[in-house]
N, C-alpha and C. Protein backbone atom coordinates (compact mmCIF):
# COMPACT_ATOMS: atom_id res chain seq x y z
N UNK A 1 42.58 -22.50 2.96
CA UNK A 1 42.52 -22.99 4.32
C UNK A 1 41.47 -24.08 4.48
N UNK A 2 40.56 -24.50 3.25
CA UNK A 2 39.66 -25.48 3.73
C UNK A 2 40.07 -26.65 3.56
N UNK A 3 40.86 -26.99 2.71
CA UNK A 3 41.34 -28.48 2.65
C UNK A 3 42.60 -28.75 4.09
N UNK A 4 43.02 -27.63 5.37
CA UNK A 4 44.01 -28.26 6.42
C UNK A 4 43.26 -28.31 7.70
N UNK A 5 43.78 -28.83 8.42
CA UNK A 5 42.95 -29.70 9.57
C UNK A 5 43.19 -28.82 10.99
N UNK A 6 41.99 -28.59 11.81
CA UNK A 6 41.78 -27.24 12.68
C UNK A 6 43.37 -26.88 13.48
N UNK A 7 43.52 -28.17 13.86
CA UNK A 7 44.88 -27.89 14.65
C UNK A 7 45.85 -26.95 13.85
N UNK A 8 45.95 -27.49 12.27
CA UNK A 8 46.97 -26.83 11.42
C UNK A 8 46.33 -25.11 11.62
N UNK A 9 44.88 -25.07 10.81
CA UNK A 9 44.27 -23.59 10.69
C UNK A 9 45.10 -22.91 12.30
N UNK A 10 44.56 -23.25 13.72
CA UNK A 10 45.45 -22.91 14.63
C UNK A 10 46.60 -22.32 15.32
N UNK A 11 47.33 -22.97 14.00
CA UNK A 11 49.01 -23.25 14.51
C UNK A 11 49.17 -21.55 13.27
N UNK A 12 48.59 -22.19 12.12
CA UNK A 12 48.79 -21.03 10.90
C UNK A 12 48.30 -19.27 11.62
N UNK A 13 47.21 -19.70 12.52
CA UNK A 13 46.76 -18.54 12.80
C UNK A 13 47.73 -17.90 13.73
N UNK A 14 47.90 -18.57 14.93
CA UNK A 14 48.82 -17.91 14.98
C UNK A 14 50.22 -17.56 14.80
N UNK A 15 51.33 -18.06 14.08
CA UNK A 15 52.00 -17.87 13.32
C UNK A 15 51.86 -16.27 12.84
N UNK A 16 50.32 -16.39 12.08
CA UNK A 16 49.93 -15.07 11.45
C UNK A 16 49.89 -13.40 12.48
N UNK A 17 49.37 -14.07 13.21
CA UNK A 17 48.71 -13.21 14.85
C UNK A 17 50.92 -12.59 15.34
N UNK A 18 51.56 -13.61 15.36
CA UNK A 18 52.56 -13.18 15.98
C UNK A 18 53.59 -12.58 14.97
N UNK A 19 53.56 -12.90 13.29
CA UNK A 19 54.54 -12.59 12.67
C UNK A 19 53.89 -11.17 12.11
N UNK A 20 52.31 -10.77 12.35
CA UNK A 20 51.90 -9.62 11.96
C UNK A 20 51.69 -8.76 12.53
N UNK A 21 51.08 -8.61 13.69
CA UNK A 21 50.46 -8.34 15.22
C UNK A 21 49.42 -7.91 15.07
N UNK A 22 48.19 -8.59 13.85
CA UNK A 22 47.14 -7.95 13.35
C UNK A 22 45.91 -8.48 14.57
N UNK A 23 45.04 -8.35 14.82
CA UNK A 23 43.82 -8.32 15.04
C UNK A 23 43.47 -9.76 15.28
N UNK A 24 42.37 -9.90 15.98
CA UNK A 24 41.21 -11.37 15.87
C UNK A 24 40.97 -11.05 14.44
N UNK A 25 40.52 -10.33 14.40
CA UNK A 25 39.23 -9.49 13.04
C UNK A 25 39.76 -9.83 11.88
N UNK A 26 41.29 -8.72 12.03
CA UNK A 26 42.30 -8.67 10.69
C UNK A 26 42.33 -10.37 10.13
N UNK A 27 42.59 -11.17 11.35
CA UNK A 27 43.01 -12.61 10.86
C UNK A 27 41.88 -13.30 10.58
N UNK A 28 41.15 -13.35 10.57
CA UNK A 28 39.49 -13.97 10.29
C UNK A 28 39.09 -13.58 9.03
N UNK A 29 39.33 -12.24 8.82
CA UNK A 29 39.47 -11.93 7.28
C UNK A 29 40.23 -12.60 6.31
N UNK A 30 41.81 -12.24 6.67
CA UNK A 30 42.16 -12.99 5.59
C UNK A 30 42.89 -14.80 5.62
N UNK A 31 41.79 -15.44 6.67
CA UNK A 31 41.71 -16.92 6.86
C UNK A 31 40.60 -17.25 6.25
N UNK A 32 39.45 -15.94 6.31
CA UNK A 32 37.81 -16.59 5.54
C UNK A 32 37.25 -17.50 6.79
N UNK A 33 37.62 -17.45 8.17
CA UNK A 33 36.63 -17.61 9.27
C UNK A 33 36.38 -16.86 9.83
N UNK A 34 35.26 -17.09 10.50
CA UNK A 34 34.64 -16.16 12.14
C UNK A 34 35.36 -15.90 13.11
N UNK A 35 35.16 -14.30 13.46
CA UNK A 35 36.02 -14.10 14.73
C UNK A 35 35.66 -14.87 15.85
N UNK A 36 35.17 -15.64 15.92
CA UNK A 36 34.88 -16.26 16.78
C UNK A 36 35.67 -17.73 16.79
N UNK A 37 35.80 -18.13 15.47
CA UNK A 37 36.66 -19.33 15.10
C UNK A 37 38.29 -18.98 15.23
N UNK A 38 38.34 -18.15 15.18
CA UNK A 38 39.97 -17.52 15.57
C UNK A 38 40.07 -17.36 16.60
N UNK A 39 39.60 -16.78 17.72
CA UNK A 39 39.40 -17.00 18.85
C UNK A 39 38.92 -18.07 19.46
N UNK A 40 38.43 -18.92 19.46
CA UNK A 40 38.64 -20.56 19.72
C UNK A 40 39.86 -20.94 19.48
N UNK A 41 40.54 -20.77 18.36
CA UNK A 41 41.33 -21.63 17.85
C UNK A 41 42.36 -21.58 18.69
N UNK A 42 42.52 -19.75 19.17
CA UNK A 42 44.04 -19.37 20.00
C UNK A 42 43.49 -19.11 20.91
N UNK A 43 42.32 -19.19 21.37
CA UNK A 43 42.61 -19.26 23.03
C UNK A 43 41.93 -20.98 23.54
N UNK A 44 41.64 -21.73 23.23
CA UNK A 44 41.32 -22.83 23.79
C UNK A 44 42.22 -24.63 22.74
N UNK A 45 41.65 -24.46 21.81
CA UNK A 45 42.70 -25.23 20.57
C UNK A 45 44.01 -25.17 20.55
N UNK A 46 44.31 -24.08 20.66
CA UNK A 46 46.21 -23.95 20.54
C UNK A 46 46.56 -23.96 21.83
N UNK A 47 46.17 -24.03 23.18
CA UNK A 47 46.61 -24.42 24.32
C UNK A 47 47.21 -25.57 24.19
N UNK A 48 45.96 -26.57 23.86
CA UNK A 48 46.23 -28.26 23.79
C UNK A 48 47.47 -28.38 23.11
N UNK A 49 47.83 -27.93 21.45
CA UNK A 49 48.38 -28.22 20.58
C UNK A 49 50.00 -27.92 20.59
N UNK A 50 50.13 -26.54 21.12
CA UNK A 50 51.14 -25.80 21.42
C UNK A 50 51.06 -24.80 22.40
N UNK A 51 51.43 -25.29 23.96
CA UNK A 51 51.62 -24.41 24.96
C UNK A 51 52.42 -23.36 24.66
N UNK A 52 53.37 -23.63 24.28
CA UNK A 52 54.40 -22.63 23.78
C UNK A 52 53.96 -21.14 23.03
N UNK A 53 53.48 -22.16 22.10
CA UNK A 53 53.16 -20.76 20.88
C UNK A 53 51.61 -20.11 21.33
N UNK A 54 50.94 -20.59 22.12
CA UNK A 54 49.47 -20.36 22.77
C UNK A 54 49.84 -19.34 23.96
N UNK A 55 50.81 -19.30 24.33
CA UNK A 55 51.55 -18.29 25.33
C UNK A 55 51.88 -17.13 24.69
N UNK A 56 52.77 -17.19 23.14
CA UNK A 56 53.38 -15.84 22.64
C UNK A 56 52.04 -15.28 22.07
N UNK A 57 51.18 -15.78 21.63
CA UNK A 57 49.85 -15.55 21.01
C UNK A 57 49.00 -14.85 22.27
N UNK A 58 49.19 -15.58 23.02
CA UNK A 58 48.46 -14.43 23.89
C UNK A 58 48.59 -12.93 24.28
N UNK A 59 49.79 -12.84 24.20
CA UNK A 59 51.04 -11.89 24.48
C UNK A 59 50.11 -10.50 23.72
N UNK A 60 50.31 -10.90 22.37
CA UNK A 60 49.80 -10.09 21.14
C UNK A 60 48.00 -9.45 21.81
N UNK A 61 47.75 -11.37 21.43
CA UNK A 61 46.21 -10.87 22.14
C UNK A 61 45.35 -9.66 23.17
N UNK A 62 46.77 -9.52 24.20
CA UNK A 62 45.93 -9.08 25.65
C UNK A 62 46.51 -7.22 24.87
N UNK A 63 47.56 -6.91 24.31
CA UNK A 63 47.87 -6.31 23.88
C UNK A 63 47.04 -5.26 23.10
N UNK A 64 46.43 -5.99 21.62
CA UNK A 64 45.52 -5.75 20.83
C UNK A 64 44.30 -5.70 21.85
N UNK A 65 43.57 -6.40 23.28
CA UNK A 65 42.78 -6.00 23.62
C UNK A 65 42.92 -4.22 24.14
N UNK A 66 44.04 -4.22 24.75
CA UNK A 66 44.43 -3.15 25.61
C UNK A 66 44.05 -1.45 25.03
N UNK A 67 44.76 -1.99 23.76
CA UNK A 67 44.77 -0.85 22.42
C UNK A 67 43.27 -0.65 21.71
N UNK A 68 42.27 -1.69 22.04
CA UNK A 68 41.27 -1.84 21.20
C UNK A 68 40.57 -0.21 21.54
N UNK A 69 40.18 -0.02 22.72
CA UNK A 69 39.64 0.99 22.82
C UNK A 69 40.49 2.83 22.03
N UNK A 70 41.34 2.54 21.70
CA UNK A 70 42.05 3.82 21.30
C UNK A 70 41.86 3.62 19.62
N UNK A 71 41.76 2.61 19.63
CA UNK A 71 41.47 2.17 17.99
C UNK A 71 39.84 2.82 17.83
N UNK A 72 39.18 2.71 18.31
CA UNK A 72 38.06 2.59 18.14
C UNK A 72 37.40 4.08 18.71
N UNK A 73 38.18 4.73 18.94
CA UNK A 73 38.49 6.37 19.36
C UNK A 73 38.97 6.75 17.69
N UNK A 74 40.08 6.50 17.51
CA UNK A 74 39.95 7.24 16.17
C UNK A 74 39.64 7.16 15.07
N UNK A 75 38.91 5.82 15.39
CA UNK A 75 37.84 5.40 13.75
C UNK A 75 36.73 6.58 13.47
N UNK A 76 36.26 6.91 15.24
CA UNK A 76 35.60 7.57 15.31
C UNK A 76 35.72 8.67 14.57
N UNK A 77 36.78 9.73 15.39
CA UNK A 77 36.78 10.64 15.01
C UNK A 77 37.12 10.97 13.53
N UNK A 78 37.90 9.91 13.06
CA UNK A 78 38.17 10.11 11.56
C UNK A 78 37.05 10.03 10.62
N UNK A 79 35.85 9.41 11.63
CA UNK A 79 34.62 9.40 10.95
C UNK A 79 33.86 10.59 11.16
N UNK A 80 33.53 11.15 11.84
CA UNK A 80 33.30 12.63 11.92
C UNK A 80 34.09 14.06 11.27
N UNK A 81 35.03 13.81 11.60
CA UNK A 81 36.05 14.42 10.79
C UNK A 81 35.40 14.64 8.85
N UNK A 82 35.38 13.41 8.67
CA UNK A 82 35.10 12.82 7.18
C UNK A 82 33.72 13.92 6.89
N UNK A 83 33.10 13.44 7.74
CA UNK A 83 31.84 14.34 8.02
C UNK A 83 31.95 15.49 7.75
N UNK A 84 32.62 16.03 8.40
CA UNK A 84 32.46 17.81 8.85
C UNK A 84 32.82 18.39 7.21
N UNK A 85 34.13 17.58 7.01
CA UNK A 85 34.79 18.21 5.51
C UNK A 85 33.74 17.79 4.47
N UNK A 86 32.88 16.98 4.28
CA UNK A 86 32.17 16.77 3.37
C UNK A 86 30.74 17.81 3.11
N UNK A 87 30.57 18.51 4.31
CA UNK A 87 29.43 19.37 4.32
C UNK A 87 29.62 20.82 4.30
């Protein structure tokens, strides 16, 4: 991804975001940027570039926000869980 140009990284990301329905996080990982650079890219960059696809990308986005908290419920507990059986 370092030799294509932000608009492309953008367009690729989300591509990735809609053909996977992974994460800010998930996609920052395996792009090798900051969640923070992925999030620029699809919520302010890919407006300009592609209204279109900056719309279905969001879609995913507000989605994965929605869910974030239930995710983050059973990391938990699977982390305690992990716990209990180990002692």
């Amino acid at each position: 991804m370092k030799n294509s140009s932000i608009e492309e990284r953008a367009v690729n990301l989300a591509q990735y975001i809609i053909d996977s329905k992974d994460t800010v996080r998930g996609a920052a990982k395996k792009f090798g940027v900051s969640k923070s650079t992925v999030h620029k890219d699809l919520t302010e960059r890919l407006a300009k570039i592609n209204p279109a696809l900056s719309r279905d990308v969001r879609q995913i986005l507000d989605e994965n926000k929605a869910e974030r908290h239930i995710r983050g419920g059973m990391a938990t507990k699977l982390k305690y869980l992990k716990e209990h059986l180990d002692n």
